[in-house]
N, C-alpha and C. Protein backbone atom coordinates (compact mmCIF):
# COMPACT_ATOMS: atom_id res chain seq x y z
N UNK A 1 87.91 -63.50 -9.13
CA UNK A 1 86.56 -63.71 -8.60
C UNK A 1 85.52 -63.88 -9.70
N UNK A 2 86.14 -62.99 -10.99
CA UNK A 2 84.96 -63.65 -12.21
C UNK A 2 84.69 -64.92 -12.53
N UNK A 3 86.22 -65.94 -12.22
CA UNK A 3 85.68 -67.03 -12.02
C UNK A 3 84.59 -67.88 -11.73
N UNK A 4 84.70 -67.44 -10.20
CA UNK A 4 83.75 -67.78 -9.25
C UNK A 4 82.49 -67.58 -9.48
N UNK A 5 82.48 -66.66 -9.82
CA UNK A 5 80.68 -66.14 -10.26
C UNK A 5 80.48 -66.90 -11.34
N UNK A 6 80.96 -67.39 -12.36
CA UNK A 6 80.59 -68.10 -13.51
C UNK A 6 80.63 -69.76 -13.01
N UNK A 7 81.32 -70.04 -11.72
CA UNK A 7 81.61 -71.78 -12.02
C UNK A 7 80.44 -72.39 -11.34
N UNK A 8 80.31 -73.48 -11.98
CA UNK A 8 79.24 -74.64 -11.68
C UNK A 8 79.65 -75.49 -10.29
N UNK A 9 80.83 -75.57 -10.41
CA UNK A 9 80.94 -76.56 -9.17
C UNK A 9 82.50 -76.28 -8.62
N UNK A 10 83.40 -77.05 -7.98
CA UNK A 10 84.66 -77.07 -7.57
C UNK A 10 85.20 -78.23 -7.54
N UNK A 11 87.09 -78.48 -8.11
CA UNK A 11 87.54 -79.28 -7.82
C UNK A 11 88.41 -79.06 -6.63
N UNK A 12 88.09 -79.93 -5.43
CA UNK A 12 88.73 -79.92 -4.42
C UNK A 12 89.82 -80.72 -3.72
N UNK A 13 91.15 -80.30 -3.96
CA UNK A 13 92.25 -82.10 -3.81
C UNK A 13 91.39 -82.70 -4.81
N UNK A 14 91.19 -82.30 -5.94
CA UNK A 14 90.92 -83.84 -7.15
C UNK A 14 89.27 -83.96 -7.03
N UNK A 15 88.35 -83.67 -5.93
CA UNK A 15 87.19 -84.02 -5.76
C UNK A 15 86.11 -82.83 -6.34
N UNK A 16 85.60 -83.75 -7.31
CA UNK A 16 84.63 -82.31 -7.77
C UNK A 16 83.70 -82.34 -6.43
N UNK A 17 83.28 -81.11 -6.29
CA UNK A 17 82.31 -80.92 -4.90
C UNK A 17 81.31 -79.81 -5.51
N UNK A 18 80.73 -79.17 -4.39
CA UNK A 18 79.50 -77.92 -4.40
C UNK A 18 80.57 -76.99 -4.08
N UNK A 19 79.92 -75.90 -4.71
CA UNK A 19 80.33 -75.08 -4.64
C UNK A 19 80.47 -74.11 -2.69
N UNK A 20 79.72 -75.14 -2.52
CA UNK A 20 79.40 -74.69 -0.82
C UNK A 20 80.41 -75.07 -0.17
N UNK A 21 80.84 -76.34 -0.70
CA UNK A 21 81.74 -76.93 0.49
C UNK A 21 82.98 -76.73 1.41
N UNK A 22 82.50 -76.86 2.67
CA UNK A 22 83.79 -75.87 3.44
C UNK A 22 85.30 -76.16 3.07
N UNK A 23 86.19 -75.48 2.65
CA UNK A 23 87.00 -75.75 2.93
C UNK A 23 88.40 -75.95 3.75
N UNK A 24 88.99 -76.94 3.51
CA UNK A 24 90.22 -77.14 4.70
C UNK A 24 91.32 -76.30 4.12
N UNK A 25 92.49 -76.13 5.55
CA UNK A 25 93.16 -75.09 5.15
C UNK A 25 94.66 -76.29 4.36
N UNK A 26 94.99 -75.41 3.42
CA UNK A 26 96.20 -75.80 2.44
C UNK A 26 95.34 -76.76 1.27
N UNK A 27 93.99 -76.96 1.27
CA UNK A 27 94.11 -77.48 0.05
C UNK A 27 93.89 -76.80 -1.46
N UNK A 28 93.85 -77.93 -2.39
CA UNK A 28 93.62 -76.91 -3.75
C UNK A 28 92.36 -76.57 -4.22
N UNK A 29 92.06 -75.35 -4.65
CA UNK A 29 90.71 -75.67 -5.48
C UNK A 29 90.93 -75.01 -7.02
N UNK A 30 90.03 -75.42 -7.45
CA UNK A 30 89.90 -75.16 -9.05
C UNK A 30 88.49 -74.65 -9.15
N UNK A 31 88.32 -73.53 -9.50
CA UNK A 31 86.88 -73.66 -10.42
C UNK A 31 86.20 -74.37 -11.55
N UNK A 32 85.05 -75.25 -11.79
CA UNK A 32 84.83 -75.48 -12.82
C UNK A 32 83.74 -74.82 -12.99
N UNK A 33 83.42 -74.43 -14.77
CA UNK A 33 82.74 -73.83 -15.59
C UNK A 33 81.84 -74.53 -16.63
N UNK A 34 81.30 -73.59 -16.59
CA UNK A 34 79.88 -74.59 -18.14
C UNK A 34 80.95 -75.24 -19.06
N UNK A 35 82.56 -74.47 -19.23
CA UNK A 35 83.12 -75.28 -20.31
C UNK A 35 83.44 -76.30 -19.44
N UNK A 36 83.79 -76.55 -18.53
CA UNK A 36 84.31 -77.54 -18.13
C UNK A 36 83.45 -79.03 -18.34
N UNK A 37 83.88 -80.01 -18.51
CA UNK A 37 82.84 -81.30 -18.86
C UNK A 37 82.58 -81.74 -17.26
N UNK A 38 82.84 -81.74 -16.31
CA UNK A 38 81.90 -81.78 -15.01
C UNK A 38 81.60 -80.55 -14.00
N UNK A 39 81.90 -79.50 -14.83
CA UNK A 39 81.17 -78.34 -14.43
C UNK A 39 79.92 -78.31 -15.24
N UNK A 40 79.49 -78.65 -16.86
CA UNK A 40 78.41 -78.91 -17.35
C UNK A 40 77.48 -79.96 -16.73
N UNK A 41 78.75 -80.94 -16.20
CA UNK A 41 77.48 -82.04 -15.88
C UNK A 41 76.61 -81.77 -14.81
N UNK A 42 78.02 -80.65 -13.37
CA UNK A 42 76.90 -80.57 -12.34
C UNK A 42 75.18 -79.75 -12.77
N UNK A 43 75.86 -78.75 -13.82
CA UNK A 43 74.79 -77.97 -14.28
C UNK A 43 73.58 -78.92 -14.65
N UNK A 44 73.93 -79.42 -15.55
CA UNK A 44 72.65 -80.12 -16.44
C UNK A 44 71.90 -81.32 -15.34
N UNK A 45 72.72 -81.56 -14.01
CA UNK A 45 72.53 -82.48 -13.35
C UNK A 45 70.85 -82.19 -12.52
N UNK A 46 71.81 -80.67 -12.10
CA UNK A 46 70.95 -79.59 -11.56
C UNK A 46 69.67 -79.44 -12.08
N UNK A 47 70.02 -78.90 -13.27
CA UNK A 47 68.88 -79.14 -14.66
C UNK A 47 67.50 -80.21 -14.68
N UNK A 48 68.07 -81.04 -14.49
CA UNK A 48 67.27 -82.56 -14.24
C UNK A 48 66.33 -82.40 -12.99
N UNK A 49 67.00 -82.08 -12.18
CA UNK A 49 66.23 -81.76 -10.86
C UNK A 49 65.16 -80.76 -10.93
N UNK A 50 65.33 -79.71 -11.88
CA UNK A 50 64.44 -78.62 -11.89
C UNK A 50 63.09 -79.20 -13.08
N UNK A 51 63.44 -80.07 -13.87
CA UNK A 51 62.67 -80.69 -14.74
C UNK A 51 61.73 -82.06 -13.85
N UNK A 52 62.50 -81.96 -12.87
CA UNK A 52 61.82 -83.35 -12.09
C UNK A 52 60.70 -82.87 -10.85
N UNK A 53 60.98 -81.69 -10.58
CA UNK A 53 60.45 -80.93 -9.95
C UNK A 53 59.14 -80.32 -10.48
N UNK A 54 59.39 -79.73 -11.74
CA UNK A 54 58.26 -79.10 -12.32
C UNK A 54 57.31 -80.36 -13.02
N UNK A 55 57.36 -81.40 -13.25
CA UNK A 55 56.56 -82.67 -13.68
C UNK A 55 55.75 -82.87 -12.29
N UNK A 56 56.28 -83.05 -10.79
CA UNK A 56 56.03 -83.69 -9.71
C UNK A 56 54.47 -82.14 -9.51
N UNK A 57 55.01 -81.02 -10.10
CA UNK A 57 53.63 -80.00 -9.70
C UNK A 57 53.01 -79.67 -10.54
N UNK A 58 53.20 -80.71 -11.62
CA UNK A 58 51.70 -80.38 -12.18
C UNK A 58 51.58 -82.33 -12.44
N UNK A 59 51.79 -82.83 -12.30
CA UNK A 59 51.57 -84.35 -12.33
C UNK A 59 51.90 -85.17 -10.76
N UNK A 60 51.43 -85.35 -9.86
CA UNK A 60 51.57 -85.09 -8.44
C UNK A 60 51.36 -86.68 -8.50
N UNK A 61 50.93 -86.85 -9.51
CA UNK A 61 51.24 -89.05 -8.98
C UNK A 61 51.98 -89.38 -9.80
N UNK A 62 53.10 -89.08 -10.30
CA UNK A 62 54.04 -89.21 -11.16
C UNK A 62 55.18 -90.01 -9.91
N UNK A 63 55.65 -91.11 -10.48
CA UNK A 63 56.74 -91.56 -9.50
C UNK A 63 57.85 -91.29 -10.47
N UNK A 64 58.89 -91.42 -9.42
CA UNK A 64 60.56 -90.64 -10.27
C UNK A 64 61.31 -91.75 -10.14
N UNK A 65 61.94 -91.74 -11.49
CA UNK A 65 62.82 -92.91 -11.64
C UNK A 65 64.38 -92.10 -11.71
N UNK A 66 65.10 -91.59 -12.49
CA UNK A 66 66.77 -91.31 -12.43
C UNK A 66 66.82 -90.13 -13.26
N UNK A 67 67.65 -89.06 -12.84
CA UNK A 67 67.79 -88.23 -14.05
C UNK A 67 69.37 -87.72 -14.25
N UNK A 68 69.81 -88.45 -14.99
CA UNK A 68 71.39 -87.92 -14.80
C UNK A 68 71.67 -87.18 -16.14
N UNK A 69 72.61 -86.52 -15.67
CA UNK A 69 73.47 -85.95 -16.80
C UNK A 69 74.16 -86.73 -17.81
N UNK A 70 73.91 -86.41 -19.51
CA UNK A 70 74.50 -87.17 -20.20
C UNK A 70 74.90 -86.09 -21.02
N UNK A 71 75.51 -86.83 -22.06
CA UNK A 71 76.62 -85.60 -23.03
C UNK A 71 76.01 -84.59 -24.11
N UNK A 72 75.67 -83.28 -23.94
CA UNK A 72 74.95 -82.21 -24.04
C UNK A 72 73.77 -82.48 -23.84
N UNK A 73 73.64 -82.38 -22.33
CA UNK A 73 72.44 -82.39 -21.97
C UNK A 73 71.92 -83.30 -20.52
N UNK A 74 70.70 -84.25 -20.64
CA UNK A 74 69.99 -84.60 -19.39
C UNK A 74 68.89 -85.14 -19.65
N UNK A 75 68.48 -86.25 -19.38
CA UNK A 75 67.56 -86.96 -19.29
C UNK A 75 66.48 -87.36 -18.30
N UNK A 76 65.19 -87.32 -17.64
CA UNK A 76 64.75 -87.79 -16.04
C UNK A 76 63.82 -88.95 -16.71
N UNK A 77 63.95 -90.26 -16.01
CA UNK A 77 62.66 -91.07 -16.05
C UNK A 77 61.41 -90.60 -15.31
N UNK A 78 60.49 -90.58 -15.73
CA UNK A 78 59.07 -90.91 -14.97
C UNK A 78 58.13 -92.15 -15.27
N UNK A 79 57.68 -92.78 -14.21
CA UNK A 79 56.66 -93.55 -14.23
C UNK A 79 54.81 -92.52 -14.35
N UNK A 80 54.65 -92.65 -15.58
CA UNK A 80 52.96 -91.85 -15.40
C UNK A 80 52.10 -92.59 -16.04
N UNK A 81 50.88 -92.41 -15.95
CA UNK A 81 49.49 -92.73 -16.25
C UNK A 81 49.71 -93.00 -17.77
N UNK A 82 50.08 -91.90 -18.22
CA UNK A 82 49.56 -91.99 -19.93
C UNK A 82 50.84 -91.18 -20.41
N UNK A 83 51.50 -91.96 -21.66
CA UNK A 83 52.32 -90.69 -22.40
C UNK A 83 52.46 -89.39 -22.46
N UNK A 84 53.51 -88.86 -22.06
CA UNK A 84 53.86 -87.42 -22.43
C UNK A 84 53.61 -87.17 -23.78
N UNK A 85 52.48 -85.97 -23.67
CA UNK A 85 52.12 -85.77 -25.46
C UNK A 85 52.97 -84.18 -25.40
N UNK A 86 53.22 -83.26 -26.84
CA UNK A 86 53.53 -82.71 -27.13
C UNK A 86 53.38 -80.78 -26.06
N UNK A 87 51.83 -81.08 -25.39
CA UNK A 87 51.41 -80.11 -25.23
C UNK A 87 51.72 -80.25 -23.81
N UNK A 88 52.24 -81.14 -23.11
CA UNK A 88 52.53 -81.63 -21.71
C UNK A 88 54.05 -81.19 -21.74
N UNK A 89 54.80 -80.94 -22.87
CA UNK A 89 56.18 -80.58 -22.72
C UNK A 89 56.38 -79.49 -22.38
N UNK A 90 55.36 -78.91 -23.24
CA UNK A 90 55.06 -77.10 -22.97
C UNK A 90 54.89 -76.84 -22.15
N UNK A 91 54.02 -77.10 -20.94
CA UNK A 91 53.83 -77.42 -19.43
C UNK A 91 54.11 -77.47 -18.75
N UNK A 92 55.65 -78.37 -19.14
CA UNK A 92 56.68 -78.95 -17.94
C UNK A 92 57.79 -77.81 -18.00
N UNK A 93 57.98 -76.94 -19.87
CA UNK A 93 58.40 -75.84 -19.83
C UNK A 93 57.90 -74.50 -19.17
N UNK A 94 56.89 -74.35 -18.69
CA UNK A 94 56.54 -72.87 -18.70
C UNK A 94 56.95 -73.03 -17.16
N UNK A 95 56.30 -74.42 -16.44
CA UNK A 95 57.07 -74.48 -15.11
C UNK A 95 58.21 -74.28 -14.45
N UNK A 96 59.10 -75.14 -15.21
CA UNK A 96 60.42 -75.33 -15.13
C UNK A 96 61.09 -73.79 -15.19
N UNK A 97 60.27 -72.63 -15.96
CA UNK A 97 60.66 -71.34 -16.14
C UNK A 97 60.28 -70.64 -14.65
N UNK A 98 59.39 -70.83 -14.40
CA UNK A 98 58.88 -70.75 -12.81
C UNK A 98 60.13 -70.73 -11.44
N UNK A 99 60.29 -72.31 -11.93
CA UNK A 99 61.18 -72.40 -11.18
C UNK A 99 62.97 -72.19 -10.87
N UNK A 100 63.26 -71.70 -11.94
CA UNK A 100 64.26 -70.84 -12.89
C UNK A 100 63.95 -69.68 -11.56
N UNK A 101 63.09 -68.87 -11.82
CA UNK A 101 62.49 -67.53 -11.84
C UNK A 101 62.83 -67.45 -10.07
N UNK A 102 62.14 -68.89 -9.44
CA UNK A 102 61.82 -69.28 -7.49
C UNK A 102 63.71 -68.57 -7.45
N UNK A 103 64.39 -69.27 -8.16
CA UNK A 103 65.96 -69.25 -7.51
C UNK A 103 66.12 -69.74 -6.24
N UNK A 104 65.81 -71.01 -6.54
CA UNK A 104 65.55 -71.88 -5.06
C UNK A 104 67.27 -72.19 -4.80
N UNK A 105 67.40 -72.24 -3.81
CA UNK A 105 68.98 -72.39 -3.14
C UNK A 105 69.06 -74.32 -3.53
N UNK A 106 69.82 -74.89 -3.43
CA UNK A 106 70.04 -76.66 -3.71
C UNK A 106 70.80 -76.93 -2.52
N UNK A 107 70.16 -77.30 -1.25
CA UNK A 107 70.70 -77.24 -0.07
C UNK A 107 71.02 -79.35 0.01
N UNK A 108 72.56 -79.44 0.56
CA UNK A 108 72.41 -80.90 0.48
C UNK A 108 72.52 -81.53 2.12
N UNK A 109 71.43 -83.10 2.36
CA UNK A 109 71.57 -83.30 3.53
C UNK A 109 72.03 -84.37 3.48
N UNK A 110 71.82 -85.06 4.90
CA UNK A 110 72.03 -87.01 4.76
C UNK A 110 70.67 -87.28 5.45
N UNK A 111 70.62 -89.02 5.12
CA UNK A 111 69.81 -89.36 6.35
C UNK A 111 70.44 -91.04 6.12
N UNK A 112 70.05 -91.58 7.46
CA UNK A 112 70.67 -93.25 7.49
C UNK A 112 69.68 -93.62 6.50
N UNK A 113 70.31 -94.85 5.77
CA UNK A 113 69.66 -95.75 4.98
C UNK A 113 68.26 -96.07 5.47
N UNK A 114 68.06 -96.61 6.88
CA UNK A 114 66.77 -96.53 7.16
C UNK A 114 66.01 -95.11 6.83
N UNK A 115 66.22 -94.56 7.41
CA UNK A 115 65.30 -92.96 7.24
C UNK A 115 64.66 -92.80 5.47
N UNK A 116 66.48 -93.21 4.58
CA UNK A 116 65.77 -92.92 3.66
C UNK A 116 64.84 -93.64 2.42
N UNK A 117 64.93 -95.24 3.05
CA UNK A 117 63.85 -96.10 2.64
C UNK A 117 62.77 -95.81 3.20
N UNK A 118 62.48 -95.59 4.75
CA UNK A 118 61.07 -95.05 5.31
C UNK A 118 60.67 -93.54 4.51
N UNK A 119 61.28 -92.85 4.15
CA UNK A 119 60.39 -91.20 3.28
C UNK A 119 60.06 -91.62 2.41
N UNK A 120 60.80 -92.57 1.42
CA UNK A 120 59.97 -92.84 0.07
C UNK A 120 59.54 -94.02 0.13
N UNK A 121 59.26 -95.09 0.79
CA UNK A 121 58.44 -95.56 0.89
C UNK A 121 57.19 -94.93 1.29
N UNK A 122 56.91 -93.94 2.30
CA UNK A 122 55.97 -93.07 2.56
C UNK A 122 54.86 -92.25 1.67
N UNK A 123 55.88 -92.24 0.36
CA UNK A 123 55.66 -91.36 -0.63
C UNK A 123 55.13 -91.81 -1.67
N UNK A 124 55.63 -93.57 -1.75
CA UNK A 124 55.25 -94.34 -2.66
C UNK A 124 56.25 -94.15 -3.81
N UNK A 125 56.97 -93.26 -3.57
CA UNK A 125 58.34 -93.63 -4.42
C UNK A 125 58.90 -95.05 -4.79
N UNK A 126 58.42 -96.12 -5.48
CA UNK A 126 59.26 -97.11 -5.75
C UNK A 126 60.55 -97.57 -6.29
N UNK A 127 60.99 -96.84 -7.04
CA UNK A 127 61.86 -96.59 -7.96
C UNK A 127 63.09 -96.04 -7.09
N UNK A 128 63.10 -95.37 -5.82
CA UNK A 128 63.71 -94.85 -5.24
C UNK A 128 63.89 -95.52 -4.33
N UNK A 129 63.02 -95.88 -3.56
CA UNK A 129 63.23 -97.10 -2.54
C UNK A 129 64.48 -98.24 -3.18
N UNK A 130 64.11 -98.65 -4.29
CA UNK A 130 65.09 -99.85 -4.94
C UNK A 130 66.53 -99.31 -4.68
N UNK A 131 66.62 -98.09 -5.21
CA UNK A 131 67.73 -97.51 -5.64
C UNK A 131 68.40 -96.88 -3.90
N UNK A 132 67.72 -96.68 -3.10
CA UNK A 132 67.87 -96.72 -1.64
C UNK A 132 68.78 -97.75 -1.26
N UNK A 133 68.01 -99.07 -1.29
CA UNK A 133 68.26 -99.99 -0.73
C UNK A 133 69.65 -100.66 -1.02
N UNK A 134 70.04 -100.26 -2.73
CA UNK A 134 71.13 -100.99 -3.23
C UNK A 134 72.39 -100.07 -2.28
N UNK A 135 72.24 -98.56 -2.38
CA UNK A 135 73.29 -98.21 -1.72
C UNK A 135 72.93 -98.24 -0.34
N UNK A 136 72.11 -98.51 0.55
CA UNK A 136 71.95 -99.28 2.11
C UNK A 136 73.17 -100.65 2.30
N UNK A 137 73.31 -100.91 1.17
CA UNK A 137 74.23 -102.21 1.70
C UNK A 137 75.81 -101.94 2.10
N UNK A 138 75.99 -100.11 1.75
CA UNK A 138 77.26 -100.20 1.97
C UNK A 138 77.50 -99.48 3.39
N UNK A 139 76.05 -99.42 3.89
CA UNK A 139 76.04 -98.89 5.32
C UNK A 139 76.66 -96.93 4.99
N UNK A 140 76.38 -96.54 4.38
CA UNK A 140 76.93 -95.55 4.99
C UNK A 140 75.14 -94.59 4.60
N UNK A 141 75.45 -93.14 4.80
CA UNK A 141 74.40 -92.24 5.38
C UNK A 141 74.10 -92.00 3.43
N UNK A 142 72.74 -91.49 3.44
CA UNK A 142 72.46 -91.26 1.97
C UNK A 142 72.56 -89.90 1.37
N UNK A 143 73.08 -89.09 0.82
CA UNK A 143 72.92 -88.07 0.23
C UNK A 143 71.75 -87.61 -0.55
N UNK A 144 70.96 -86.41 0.15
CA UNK A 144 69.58 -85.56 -0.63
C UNK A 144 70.39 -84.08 -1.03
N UNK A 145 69.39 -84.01 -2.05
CA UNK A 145 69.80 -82.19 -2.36
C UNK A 145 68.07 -81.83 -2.19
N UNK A 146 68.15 -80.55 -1.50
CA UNK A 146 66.55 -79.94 -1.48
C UNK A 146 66.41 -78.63 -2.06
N UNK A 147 65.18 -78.21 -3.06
CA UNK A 147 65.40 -77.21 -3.44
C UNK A 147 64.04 -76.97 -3.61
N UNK A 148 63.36 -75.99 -2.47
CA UNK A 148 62.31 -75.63 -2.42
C UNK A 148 61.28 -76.51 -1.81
N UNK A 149 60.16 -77.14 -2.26
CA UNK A 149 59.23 -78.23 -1.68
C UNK A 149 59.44 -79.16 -2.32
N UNK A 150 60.73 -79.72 -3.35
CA UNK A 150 61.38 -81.12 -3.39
C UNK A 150 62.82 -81.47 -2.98
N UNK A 151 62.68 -82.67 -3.30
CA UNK A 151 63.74 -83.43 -2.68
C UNK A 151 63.88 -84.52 -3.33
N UNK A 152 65.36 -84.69 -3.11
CA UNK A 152 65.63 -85.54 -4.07
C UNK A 152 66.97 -86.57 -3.95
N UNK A 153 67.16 -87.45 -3.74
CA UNK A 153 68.26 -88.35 -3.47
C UNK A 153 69.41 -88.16 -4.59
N UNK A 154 70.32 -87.90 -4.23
CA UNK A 154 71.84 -87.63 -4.97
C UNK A 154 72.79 -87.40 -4.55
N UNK A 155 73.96 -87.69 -5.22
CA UNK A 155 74.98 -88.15 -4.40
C UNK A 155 75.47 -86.48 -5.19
N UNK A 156 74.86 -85.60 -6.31
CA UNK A 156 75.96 -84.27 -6.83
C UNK A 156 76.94 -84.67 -7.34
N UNK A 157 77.68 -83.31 -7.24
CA UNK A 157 77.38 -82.14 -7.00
C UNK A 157 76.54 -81.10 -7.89
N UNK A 158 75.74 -80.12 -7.26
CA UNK A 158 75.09 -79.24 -8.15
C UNK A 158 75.24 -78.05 -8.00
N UNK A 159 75.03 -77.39 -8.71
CA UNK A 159 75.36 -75.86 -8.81
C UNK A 159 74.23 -75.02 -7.42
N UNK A 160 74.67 -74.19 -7.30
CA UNK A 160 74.08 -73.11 -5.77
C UNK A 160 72.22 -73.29 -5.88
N UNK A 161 72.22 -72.90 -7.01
CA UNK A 161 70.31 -72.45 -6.81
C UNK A 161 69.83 -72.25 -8.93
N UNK A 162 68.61 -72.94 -8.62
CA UNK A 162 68.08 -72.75 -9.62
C UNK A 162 68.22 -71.60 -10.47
N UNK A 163 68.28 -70.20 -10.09
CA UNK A 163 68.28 -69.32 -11.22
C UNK A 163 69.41 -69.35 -12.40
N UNK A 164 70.19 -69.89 -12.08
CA UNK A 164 71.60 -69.80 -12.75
C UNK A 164 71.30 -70.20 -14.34
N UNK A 165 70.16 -71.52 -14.35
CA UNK A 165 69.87 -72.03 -15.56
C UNK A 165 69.14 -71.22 -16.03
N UNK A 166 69.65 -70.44 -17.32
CA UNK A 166 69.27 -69.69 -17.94
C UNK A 166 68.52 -69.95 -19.24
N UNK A 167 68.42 -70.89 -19.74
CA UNK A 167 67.68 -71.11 -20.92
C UNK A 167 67.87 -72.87 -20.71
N UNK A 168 66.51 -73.79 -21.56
CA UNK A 168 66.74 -74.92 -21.54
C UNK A 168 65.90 -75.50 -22.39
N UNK A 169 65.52 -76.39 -23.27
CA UNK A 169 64.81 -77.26 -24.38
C UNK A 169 64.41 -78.82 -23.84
N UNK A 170 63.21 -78.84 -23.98
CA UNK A 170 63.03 -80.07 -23.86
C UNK A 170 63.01 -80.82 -25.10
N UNK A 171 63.56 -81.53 -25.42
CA UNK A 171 63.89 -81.76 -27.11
C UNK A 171 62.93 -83.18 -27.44
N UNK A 172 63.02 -83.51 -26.19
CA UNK A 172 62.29 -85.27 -26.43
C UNK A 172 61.37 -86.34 -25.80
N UNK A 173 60.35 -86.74 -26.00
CA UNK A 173 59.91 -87.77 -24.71
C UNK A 173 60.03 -89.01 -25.53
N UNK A 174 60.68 -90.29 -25.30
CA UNK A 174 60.48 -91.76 -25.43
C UNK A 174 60.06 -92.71 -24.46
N UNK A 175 59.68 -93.81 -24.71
CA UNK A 175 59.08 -94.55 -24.06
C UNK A 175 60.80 -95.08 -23.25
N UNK A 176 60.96 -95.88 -21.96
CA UNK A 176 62.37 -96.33 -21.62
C UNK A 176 62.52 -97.16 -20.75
N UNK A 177 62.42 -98.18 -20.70
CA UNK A 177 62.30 -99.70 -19.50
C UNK A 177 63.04 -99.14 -18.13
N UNK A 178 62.18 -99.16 -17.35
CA UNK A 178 63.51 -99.11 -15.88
C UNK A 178 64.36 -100.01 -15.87
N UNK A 179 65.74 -99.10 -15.95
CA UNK A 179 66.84 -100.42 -15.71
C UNK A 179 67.46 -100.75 -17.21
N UNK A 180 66.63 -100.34 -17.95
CA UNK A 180 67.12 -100.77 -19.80
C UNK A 180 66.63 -102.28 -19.58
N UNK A 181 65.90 -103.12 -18.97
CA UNK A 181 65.62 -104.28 -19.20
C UNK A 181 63.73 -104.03 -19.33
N UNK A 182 63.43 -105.15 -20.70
CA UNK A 182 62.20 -105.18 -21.30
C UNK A 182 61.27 -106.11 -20.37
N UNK A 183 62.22 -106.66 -19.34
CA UNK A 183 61.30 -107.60 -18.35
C UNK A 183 60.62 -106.20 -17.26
N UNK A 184 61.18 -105.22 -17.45
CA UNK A 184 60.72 -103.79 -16.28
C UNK A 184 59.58 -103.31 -16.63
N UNK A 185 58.99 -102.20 -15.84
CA UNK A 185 57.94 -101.79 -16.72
C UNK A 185 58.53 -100.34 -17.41
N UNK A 186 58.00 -100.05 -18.59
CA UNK A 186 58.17 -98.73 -19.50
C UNK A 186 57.57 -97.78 -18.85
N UNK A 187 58.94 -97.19 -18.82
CA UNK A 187 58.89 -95.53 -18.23
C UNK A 187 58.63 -94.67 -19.41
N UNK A 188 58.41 -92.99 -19.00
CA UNK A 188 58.46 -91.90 -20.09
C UNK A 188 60.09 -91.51 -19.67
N UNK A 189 60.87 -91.13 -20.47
CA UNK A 189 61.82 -90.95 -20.66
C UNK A 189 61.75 -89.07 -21.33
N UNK A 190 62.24 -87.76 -20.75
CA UNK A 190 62.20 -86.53 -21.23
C UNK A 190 63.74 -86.80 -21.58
N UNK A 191 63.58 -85.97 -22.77
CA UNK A 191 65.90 -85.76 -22.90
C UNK A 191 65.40 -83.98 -22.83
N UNK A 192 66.44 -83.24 -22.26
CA UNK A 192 66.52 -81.76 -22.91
C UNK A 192 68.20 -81.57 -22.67
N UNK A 193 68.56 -80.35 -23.15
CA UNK A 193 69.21 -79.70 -22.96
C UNK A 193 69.07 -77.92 -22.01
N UNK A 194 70.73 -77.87 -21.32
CA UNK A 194 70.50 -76.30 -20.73
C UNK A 194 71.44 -75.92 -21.08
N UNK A 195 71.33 -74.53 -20.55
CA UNK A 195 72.44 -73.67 -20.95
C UNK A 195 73.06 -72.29 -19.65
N UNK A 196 73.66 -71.90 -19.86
CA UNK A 196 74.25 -70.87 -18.62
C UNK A 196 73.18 -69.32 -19.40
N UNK A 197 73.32 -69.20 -20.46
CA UNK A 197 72.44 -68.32 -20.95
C UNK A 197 71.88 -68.23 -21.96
N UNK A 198 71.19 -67.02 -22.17
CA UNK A 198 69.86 -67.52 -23.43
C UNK A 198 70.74 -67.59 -24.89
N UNK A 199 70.35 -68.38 -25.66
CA UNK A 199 71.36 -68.70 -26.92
C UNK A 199 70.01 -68.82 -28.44
C-alpha cells in the first residue's frame, strides 16, 4: 500500500490511467511513481494545470494555449497583454503555493464536441476552441479535468489533487508562436519544473 500512497497514476492492461479509475475484475495494475517516466509526466502534467490556474487568477484575460509535460518538467502557453516580467513569476509562484495548499481534488468529465466548442467559445478561449474542433472530427465526447473554479480540456491522466505537488520552480518565460509557426501570433511561453517534495 506504500506504493499506492506514493504513485502518480496507474498502468491498467497497458493503459496509463487516474488513479481513480474503476477497475474491472481480472485485470492488471501497476503503480506508477515520480520515478516512473509517465508517472512524472502525469505529475508535471498536473503541475501545468496548477500553473495555468494560478495565471487565469490573477491575470483573468489571459487566454490559454497548451501546457504539456516535457522532460524534467512543463511548460503552459499564454496569450497576454504584455510580457511576463520577472516580478509576475513571483506571483504566479506565491499562487500556485495557494493552490498547492486548496488540495483541490482533479475530478475528470466529458462533454460532446458541441458542448465543448460552445463553453469556450463563451469564454473567449480561442486557442481552445481550435484545438476543440480538431478533435470534434473524430466524433467522439471530449475529455475535461476540474480542479476547483477551473477547467480545463485534457485527455490525462493526472494525479488525485493538487496538494501532492510539493515544491516547484518556475525557471523561465520566452516569447513562443502558437503552433511553432511565425505566421501565428507570439505567445508567453512559462517552462518550470516540480517535484513530489521539497528538495
Amino acid at each position: 500500500l506504500g506504493e499506492a500512497k506514493t504513485a502518480c497514476a496507474a498502468e491498467i492492461d497497458g493503459k496509463v490511467c487516474d488513479l481513480r479509475t474503476t477497475l474491472t475484475d481480472g485485470c492488471t495494475v501497476k503503480f506508477l511513481t515520480f520515478e516512473d517516466e509517465q508517472g512524472q509526466r502525469a505529475f508535471n502534467h498536473t503541475a501545468s494545470h496548477v500553473l495555468a490556474q494560478a495565471v487565469k487568477r490573477l491575470f483573468p484575460a489571459t487566454k490559454l494555449a497548451i501546457g504539456p509535460a516535457i522532460e524534467n518538467g512543463f511548460y503552459y502557453d499564454f496569450d497576454v497583454e504584455k510580457p511576463f516580467l520577472p516580478e509576475d513569476l513571483e506571483k504566479i509562484e506565491a499562487e500556485m503555493k495557494k493552490i498547492v495548499k486548496e488540495k483541490l481534488p482533479l475530478e475528470r468529465f466529458e462533454m460532446t464536441p458541441d458542448e465543448a466548442i460552445k463553453y469556450y467559445e463563451d469564454k473567449g478561449e480561442i486557442y481552445k476552441v481550435e484545438l476543440v474542433k480538431e478533435h470534434a472530427d473524430k466524433g467522439e465526447n471530449i475529455s475535461f479535468y476540474k480542479q476547483g473554479e477551473f477547467t480545463e480540456l485534457c485527455a490525462g491522466p493526472h494525479i488525485p489533487d493538487t496538494g501532492r505537488i510539493k515544491a516547484f520552480k518556475l525557471t523561465s518565460a520566452t516569447g513562443a508562436y502558437w503552433r511553432g509557426s511565425e505566421k501565428n501570433k507570439m505567445l508567453q511561453r512559462i517552462y518550470a519544473t516540480a517535484f513530489t517534495k521539497q528538495v
